[in-house]
Protein backbone atom coordinates (compact mmCIF):
# COMPACT_ATOMS: atom_id res chain seq x y z
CA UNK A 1 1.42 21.18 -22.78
CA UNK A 2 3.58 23.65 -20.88
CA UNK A 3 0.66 24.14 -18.10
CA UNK A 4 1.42 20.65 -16.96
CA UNK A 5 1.80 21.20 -13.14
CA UNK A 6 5.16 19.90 -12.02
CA UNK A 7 2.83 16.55 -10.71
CA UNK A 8 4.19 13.86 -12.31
CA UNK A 9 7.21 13.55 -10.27
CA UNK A 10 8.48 10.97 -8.89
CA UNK A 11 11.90 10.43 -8.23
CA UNK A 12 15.33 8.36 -8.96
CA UNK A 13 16.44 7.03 -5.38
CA UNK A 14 19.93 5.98 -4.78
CA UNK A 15 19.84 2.84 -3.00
CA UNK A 16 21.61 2.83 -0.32
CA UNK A 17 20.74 -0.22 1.92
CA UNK A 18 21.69 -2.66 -1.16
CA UNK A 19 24.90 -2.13 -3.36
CA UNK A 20 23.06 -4.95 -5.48
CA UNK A 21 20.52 -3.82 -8.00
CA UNK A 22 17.12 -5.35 -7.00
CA UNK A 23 18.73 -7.01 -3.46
CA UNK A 24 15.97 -8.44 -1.24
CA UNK A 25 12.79 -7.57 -3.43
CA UNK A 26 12.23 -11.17 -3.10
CA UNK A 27 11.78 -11.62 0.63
CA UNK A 28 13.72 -12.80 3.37
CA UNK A 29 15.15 -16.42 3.70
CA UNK A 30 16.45 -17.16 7.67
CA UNK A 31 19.71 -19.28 8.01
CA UNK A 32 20.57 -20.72 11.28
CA UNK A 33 24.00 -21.45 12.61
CA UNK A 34 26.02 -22.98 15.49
CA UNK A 35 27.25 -20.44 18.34
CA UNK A 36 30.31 -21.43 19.06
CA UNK A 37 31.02 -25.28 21.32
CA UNK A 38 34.34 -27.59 22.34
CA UNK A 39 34.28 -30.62 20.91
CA UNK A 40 34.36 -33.35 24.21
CA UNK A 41 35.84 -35.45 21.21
CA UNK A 42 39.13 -33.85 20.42
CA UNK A 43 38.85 -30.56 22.40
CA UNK A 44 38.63 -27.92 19.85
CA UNK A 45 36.68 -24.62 19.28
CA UNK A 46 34.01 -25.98 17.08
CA UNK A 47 30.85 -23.61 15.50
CA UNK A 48 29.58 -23.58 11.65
CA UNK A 49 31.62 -23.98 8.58
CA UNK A 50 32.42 -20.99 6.31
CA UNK A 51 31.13 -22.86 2.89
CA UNK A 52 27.90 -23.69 4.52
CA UNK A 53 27.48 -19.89 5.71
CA UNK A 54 28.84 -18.48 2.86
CA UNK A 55 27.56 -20.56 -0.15
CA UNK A 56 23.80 -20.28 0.45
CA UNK A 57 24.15 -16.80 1.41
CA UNK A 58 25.58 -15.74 -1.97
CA UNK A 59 22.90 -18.03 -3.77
CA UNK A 60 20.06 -16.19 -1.78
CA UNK A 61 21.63 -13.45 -2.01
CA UNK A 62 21.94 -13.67 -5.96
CA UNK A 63 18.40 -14.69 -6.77
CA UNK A 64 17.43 -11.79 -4.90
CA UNK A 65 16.49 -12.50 -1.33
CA UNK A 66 17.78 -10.80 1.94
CA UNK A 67 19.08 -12.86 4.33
CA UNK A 68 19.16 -12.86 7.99
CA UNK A 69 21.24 -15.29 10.41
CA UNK A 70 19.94 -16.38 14.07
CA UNK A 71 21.73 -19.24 16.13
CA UNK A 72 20.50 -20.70 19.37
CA UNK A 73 22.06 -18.23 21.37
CA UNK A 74 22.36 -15.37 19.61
CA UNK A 75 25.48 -12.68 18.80
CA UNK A 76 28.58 -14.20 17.64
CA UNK A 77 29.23 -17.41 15.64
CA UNK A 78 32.26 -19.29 15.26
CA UNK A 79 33.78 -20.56 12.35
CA UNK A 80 36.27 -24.23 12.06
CA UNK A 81 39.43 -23.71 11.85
CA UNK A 82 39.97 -25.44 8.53
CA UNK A 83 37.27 -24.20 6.81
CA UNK A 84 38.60 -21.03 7.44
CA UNK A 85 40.30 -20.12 4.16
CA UNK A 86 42.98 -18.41 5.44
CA UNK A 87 43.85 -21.40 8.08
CA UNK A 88 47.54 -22.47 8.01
CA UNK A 89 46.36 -25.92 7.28
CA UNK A 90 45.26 -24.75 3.78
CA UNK A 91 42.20 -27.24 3.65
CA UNK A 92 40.19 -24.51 2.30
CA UNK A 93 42.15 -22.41 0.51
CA UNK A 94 40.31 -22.86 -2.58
CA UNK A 95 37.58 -21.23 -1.20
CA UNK A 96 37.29 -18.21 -2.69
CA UNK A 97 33.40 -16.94 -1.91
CA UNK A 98 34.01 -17.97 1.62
CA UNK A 99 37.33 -15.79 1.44
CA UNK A 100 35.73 -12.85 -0.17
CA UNK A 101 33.10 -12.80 2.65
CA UNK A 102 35.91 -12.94 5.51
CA UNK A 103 37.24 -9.80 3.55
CA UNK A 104 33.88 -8.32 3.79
CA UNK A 105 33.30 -6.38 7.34
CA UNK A 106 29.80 -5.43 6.50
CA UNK A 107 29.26 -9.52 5.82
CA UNK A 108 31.58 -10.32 9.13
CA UNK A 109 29.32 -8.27 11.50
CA UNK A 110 26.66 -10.49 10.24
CA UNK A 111 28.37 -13.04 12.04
CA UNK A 112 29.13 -11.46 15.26
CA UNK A 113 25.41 -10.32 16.01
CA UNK A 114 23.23 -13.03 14.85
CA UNK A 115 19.67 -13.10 16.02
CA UNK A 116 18.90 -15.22 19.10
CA UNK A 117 16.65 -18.31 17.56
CA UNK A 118 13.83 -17.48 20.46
CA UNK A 119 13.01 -13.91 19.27
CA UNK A 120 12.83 -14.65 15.48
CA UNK A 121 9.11 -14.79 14.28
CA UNK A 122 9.17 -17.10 11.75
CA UNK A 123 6.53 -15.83 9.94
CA UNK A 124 8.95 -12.77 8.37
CA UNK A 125 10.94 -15.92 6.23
CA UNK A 126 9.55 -17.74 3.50
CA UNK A 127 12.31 -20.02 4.09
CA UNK A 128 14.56 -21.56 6.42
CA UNK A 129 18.52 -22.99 6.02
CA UNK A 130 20.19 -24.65 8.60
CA UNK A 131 24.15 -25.31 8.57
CA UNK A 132 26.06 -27.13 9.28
CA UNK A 133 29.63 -27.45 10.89
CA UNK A 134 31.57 -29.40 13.62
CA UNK A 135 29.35 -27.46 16.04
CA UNK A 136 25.45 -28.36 15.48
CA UNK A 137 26.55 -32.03 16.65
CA UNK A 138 26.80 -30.76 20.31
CA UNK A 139 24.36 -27.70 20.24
CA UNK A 140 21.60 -28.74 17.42
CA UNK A 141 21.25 -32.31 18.31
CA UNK A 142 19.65 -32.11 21.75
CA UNK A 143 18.17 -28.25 21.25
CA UNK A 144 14.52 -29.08 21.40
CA UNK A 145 13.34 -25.20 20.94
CA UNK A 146 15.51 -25.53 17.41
CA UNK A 147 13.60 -28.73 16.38
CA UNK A 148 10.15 -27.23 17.32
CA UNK A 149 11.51 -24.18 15.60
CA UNK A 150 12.16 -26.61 12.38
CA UNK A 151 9.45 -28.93 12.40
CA UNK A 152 6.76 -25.71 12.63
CA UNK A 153 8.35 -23.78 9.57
CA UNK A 154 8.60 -26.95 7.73
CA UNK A 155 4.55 -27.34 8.54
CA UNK A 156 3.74 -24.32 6.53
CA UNK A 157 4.44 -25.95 3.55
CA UNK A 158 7.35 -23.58 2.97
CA UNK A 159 10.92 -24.47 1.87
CA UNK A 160 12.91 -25.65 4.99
CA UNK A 161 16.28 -27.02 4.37
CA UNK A 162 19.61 -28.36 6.53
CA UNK A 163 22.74 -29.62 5.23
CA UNK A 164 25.77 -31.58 6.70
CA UNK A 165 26.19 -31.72 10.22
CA UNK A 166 23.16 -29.75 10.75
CA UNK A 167 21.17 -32.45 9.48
CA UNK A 168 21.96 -34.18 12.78
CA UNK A 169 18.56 -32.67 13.87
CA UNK A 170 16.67 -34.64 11.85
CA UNK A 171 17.61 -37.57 13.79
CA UNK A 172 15.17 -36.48 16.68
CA UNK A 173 12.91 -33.50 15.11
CA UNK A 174 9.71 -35.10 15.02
CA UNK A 175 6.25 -33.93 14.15
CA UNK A 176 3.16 -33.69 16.07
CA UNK A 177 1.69 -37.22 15.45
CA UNK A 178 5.10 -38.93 17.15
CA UNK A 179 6.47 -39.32 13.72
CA UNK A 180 10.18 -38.46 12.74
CA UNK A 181 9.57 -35.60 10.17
CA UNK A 182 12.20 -37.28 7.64
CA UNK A 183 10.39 -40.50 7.88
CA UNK A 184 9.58 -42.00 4.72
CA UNK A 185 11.24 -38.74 3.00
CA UNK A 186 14.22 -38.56 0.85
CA UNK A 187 17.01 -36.93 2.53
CA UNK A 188 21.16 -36.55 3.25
CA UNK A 189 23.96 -35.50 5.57
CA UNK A 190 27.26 -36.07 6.26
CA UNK A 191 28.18 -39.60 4.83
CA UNK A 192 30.06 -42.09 7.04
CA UNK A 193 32.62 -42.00 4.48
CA UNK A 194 33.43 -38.55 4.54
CA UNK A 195 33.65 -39.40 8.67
CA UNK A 196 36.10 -41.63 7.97
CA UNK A 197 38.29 -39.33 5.70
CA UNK A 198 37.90 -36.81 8.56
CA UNK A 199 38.74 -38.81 11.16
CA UNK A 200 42.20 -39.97 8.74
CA UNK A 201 42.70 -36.42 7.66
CA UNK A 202 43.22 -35.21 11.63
CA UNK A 203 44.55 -39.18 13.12
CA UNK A 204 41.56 -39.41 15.41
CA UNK A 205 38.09 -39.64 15.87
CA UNK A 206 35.92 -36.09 14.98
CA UNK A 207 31.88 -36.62 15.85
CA UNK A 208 30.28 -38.44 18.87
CA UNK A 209 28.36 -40.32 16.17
CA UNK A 210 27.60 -40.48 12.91
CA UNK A 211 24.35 -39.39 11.09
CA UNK A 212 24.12 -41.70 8.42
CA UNK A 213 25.08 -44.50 11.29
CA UNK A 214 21.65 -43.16 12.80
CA UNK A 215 19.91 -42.21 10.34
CA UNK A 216 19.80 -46.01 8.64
CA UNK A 217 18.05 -47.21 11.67
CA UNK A 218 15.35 -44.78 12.30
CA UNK A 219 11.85 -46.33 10.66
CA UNK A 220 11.58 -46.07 6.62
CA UNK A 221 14.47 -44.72 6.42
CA UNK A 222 15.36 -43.15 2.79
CA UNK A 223 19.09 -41.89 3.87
CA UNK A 224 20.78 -41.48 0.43
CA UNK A 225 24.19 -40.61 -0.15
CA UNK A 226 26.79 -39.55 -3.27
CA UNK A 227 30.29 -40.50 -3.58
CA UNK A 228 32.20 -38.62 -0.87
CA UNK A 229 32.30 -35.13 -0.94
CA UNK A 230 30.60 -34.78 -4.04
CA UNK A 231 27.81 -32.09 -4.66
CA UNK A 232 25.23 -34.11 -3.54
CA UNK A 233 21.12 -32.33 -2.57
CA UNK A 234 17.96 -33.71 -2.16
CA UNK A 235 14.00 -32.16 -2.36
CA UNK A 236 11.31 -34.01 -1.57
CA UNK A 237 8.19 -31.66 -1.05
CA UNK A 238 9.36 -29.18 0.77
CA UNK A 239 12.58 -30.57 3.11
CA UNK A 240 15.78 -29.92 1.71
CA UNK A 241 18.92 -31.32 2.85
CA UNK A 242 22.38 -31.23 1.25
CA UNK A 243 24.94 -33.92 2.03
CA UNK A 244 28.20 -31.75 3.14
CA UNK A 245 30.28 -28.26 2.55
CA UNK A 246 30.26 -28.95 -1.21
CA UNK A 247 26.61 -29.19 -1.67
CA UNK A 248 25.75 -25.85 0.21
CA UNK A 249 24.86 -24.18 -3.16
CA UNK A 250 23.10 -27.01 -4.57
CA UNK A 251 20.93 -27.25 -1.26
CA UNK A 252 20.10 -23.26 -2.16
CA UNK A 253 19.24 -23.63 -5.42
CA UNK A 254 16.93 -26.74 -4.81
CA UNK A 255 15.07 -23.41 -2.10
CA UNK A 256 15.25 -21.17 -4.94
CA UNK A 257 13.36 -23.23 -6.93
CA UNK A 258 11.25 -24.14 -4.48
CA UNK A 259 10.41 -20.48 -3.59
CA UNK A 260 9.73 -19.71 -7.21
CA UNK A 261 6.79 -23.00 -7.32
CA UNK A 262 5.72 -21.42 -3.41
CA UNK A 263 5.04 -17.55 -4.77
CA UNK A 264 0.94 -18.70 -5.46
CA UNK A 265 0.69 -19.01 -1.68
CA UNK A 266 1.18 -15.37 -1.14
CA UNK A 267 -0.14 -11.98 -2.58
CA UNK A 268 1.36 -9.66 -5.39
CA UNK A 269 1.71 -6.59 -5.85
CA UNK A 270 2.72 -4.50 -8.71
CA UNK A 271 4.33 -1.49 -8.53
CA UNK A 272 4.51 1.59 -11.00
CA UNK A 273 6.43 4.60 -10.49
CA UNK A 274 5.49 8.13 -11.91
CA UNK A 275 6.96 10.38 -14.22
CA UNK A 276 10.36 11.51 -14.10
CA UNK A 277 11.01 7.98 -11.87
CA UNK A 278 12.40 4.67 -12.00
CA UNK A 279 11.33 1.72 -10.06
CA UNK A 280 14.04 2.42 -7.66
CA UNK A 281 11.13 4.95 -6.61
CA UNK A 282 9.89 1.99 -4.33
CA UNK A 283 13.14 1.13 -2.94
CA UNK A 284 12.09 2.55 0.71
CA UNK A 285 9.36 -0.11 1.38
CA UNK A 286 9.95 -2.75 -1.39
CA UNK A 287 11.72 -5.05 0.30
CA UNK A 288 10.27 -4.99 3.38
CA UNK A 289 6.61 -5.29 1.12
CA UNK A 290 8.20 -8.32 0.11
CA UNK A 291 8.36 -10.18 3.50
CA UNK A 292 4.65 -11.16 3.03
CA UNK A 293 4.28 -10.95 -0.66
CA UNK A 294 5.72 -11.43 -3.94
CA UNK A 295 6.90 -7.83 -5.30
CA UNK A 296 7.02 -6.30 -8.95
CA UNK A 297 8.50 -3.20 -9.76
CA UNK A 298 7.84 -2.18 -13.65
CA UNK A 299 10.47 0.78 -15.26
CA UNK A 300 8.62 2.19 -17.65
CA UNK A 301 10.21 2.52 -21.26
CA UNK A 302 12.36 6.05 -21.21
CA UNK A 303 12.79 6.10 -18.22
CA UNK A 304 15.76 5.63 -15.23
CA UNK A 305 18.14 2.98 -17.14
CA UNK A 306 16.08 2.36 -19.77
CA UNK A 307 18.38 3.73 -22.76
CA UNK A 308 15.06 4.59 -24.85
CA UNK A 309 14.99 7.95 -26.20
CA UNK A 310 11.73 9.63 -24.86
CA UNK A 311 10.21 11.22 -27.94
CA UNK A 312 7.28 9.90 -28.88
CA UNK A 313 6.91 7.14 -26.01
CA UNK A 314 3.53 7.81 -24.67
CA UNK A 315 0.78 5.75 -22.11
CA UNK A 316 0.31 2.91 -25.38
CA UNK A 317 3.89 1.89 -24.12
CA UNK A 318 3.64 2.21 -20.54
CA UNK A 319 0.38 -0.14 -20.39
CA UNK A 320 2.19 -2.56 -22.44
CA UNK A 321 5.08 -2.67 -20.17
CA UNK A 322 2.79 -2.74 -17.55
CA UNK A 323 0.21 -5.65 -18.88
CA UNK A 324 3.24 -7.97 -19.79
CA UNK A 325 4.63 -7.62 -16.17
CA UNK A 326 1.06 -8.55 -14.65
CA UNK A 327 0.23 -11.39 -17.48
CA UNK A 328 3.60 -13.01 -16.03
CA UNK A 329 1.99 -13.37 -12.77
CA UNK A 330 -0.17 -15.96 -11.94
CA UNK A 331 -3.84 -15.34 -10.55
CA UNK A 332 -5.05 -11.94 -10.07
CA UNK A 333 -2.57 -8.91 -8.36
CA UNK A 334 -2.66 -5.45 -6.69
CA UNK A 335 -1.88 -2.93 -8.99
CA UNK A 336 -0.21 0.10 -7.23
CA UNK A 337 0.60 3.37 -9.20
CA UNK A 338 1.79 6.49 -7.86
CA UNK A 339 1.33 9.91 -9.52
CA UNK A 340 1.22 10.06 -13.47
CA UNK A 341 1.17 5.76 -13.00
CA UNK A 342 -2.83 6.05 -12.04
CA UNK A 343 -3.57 6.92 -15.67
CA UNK A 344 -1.60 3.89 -16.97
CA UNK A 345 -3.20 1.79 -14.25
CA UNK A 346 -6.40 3.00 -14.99
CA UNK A 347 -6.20 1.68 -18.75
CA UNK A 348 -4.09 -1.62 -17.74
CA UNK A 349 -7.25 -2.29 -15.53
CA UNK A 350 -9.48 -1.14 -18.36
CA UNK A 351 -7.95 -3.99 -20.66
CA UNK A 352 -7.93 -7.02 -18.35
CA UNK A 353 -9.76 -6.72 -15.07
CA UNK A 354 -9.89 -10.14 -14.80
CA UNK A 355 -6.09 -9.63 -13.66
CA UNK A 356 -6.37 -7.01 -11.67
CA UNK A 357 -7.58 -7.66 -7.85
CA UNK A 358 -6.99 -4.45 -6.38
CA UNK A 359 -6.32 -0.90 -7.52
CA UNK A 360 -4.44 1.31 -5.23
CA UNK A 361 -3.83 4.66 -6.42
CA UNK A 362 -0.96 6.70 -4.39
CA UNK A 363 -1.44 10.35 -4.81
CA UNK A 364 -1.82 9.14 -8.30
CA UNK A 365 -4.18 10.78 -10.98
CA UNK A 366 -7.21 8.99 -11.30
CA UNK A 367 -8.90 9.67 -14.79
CA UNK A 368 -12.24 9.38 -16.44
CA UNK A 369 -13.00 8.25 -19.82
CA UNK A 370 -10.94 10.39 -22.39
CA UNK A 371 -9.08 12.59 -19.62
CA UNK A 372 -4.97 12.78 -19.97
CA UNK A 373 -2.66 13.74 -17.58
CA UNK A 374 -2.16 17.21 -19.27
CA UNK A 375 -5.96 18.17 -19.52
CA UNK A 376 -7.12 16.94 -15.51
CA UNK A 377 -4.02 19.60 -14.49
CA UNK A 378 -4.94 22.67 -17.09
CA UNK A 379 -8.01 22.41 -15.74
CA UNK A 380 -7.36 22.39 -11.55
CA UNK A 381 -4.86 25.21 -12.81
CA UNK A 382 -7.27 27.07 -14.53
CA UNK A 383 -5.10 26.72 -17.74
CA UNK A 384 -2.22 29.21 -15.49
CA UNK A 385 1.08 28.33 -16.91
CA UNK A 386 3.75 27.09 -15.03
CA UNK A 387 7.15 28.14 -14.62
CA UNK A 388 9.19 25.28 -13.68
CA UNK A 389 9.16 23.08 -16.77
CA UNK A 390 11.72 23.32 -19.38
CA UNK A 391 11.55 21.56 -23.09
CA UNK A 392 14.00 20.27 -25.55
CA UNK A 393 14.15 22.23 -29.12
CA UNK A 394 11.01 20.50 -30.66
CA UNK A 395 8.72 20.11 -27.01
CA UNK A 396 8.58 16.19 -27.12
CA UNK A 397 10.69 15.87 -23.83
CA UNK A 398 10.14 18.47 -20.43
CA UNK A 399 12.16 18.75 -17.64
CA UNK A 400 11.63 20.86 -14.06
CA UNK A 401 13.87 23.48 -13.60
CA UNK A 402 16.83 21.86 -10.74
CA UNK A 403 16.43 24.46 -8.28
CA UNK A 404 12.45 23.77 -7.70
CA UNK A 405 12.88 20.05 -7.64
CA UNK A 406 13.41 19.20 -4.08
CA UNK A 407 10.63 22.19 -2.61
CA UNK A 408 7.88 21.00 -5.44
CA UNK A 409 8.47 16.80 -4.88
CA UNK A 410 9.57 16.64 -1.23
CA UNK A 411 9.71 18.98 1.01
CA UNK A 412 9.43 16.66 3.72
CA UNK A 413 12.49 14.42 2.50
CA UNK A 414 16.22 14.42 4.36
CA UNK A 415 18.95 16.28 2.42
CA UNK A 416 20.43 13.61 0.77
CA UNK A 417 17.00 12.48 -1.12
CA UNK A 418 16.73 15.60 -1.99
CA UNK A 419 20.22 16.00 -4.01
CA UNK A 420 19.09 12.65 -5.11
CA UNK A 421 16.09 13.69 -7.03
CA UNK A 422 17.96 16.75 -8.66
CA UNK A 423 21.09 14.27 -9.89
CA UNK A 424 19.47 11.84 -10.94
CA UNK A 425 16.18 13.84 -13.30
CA UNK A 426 15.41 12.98 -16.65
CA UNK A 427 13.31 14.49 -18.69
CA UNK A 428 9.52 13.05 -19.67
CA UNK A 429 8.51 11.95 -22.20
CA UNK A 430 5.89 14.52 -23.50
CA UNK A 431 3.28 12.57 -25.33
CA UNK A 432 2.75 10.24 -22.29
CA UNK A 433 0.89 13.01 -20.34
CA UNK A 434 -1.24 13.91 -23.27
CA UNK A 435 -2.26 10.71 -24.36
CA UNK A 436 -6.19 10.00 -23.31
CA UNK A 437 -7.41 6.55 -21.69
CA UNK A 438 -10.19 5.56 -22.55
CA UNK A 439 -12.41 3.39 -19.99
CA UNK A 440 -15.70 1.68 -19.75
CA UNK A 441 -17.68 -0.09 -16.57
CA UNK A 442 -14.96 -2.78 -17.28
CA UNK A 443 -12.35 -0.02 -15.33
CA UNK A 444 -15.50 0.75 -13.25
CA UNK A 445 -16.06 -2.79 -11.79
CA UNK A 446 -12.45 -3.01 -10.57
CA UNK A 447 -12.48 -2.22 -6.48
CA UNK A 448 -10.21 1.08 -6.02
CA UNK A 449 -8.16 2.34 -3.07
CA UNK A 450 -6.21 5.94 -2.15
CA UNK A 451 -3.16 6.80 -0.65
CA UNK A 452 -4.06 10.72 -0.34
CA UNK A 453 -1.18 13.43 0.29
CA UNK A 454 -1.77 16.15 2.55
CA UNK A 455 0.96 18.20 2.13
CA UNK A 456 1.44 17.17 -2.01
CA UNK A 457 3.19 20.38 -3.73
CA UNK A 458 3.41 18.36 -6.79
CA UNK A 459 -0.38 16.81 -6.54
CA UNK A 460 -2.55 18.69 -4.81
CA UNK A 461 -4.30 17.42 -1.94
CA UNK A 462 -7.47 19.36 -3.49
CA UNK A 463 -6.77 18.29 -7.11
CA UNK A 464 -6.58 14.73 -5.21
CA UNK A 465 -9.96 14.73 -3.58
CA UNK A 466 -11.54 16.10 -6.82
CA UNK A 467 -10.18 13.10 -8.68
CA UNK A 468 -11.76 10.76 -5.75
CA UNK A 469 -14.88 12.63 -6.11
CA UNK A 470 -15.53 12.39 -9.80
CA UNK A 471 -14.64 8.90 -9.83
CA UNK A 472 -17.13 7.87 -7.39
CA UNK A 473 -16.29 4.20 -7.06
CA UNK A 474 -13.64 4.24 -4.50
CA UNK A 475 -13.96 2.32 -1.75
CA UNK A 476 -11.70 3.90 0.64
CA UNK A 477 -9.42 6.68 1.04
CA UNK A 478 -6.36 6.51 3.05
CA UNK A 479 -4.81 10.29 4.43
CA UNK A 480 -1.01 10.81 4.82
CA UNK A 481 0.56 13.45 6.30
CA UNK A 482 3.15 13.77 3.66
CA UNK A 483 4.46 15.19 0.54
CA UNK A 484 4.06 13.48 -2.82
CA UNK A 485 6.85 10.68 -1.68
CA UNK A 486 4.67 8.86 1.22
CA UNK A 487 6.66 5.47 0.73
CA UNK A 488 10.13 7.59 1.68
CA UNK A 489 9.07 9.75 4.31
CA UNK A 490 6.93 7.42 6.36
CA UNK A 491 7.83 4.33 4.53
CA UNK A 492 6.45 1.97 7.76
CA UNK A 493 3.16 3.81 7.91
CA UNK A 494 2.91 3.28 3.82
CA UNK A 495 2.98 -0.56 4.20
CA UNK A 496 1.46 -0.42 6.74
CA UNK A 497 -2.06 1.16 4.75
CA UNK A 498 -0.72 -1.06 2.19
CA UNK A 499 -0.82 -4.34 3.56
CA UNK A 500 -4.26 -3.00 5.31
CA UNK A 501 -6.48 -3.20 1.96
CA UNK A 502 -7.52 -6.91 1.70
């Protein structure tokens, strides 16, 4: 066992482009707010409303989307004055998430460079929010590219919601057979009586008109309102609407669940890191993998934050770890393991190939019948020991000596990754890399793919093409001109191959 070549790595990425474990591996949801307007009614800076920024973006933001914001125009939005929780008129100082994301600069630049509306491709989303706010009256209402925008999203079948004010659009947005797209649908906005508490609150008239004024004359209309103000959201297939500020976070739940019924429509991948890993491995390219797909990442047992002690966890473990993520998936999915993962791959796929659609092996070990990790590498090595690898007392956990860590794993990766991988190795579980798979024409039958390494320290490009050779069912290989981390240091080029196997 102390001939393994150091080719298990992997590695422990900090994540730096989410402070939130698991941020974004979900996909992307686009919300869409008012640039900034003056009311012809009472003369004031008018744009979106904090709560109905803020809200969703916390719920999305919590269920693990990423979140982008475009408005007609582009660059800065502007917020009302009293939903501004800090405003001197103190009609939202109770607003506390809305305050916390003022306080936020990283969240407030959001704000000031918003995506212009006409260079968003909608296909990046798998669903779309629209705010509201004193604003979308003047610039939603009439914006024709907005409700072309709307009604085409909302013809995908995915999740496409408005709330308050920026359900004004619905008033015109039709679809193409002349109809209005809310007709005979279930839906809500602003209520006339929270108009008339407005209009009281400030001692004159707010709007130019009223939506539910409007709305109860259009053709089968199904306008439905709550008391005023209450939380108050409505789904019917796939439009959402939400009635004012309040019901923000209700509208975004009623998307989250209706992104968790609309994952069938789009492929999934699992994703397996290698020894001496986590799943934060995949942090480079899972969320943008996620765009177009629903993403998995499995931590292995003994491994990252897992608190399991290592000794005696071994590739039994891993594939159960491994089968339960995939049986919780519905319909077949791509099973992607990189380095030491192709072994537990290789058996997952062995035990249910009806699950598995695609295997894609990233310089990964690809086994035959009773072949372990420990016996392909003694015998590319020629049995030569190697130095690197260190053991605990009674050799059921190894590490790699600190110092060869960055040279042996990635070469190729900035310096920052590299102090990465040293701070954050564990040691491996021992009996992992000497337990044998065993496989039949059941593993044989299942289509294989391969990410190959050029410039692998840790797996050989050689030992790689041996593996492909032996094997002889893969369908095609894929070179990188990379070290053994391809997703870090050409992470675009990775999904790129990735999303390229159909």
């Amino acid at each position: 066992m102390r001939r393994i070549i150091a080719s298990l790595f992997a590695m422990f990425i900090i994540f730096t482009a989410n402070a939130q474990h698991n941020a974004g591996d979900n996909g992307k949801v686009l919300m869409i707010a008012s640039n900034k307007a003056v009311s012809s009614q009472t003369g004031w800076d008018i744009g979106v409303w904090y709560a109905e920024l803020t809200h969703p973006y916390w719920v999305f933001t919590e269920a693990g989307y990423s979140v982008d914001i475009a408005s007609p125009e582009g660059g800065a939005l502007y917020f009302d004055g009293f939903s501004d929780p800090e405003d001197a008129s103190g009609y939202a100082a109770f607003d506390y998430i809305s305050l916390g994301f003022k306080k936020d600069p990283a969240k407030m630049a959001l704000t000031q460079n918003t995506l212009k509306l006409s260079d968003v491709n909608p296909d990046d989303y798998k669903a779309i929010f629209v705010c509201g706010g004193q604003g979308p009256m003047y610039t939603f209402i009439d914006n024709a590219d907005l409700h072309k925008f709307f009604t085409d999203f909302y013809l995908t079948g995915k999740p496409t919601a408005a709330i308050c004010h920026g359900t004004c659009i619905l008033l015109k947005t039709r679809t193409p057979d002349g109809k209005f797209l809310a007709q005979g649908k279930r839906w809500t906005g602003f209520a006339s009586s929270e108009e008339n508490y407005a209009d009281a609150y400030v001692g004159k008239k707010i709007q130019p008109f009223r939506i539910e004024d409007e709305a109860r004359k259009m053709p089968d209309s199904r306008f439905e309102v709550a008391p005023m103000f209450e939380s108050h959201a409505i789904r019917d297939g796939n439009l959402i609407t939400g009635q004012q500020q309040n019901s923000g976070g209700e509208a975004a739940q009623l998307v989250v669940e209706a992104l968790k019924a609309d994952r069938e429509r789009y492929p999934t991948y699992v994703l397996v890191h290698g020894a001496w890993a986590d799943e934060s491995a995949w942090g480079f390219v899972r969320d943008q993998l996620a765009v177009h797909a629903n993403v998995v990442v499995v931590n292995l047992p003994a491994h990252g934050a897992d608190n399991t002690y290592g000794a005696g966890i071994g590739l039994e473990d891993y594939v159960k770890t491994v089968s339960e993520a995939v049986n919780r998936q519905s319909g077949k999915v791509t099973l992607v393991g990189h380095s030491m993962a192709g072994v537990i791959i290789s058996q997952v796929a062995e035990n249910m190939p009806e699950k598995i659609g695609k295997l894609i092996y990233v310089a990964a070990y690809l086994p035959r019948n009773g072949e372990d990790v420990s016996g392909i590498t003694n015998r590319f090595l020629n049995n030569k020991p190697i130095e690197v690898f260190e053991f605990n007392p009674d050799y059921s956990l190894v590490s790699i000596k600190k110092e060869a860590i960055p040279e042996v794993v990635c070469a190729d990766c900035p310096a920052y990754m590299k102090e990465a991988l040293v701070k954050y190795h564990r040691a491996e579980p021992v009996k992992g890399l000497n337990d044998k798979v065993k496989l039949t024409a059941r593993f044989a039958g299942v289509p294989k793919y391969y990410i190959s390494t050029k410039n692998d320290h840790a797996v050989p490009y050689a030992l790689q093409q041996q593996m492909i050779r032996a094997d002889g069912t893969v369908k095609k290989v894929f070179e990188m001109e990379t070290s053994h981390l391809p997703f870090v240091v050409q992470p675009e080029k990775f999904l790129g191959i990735l999303s390229s196997i159909r």
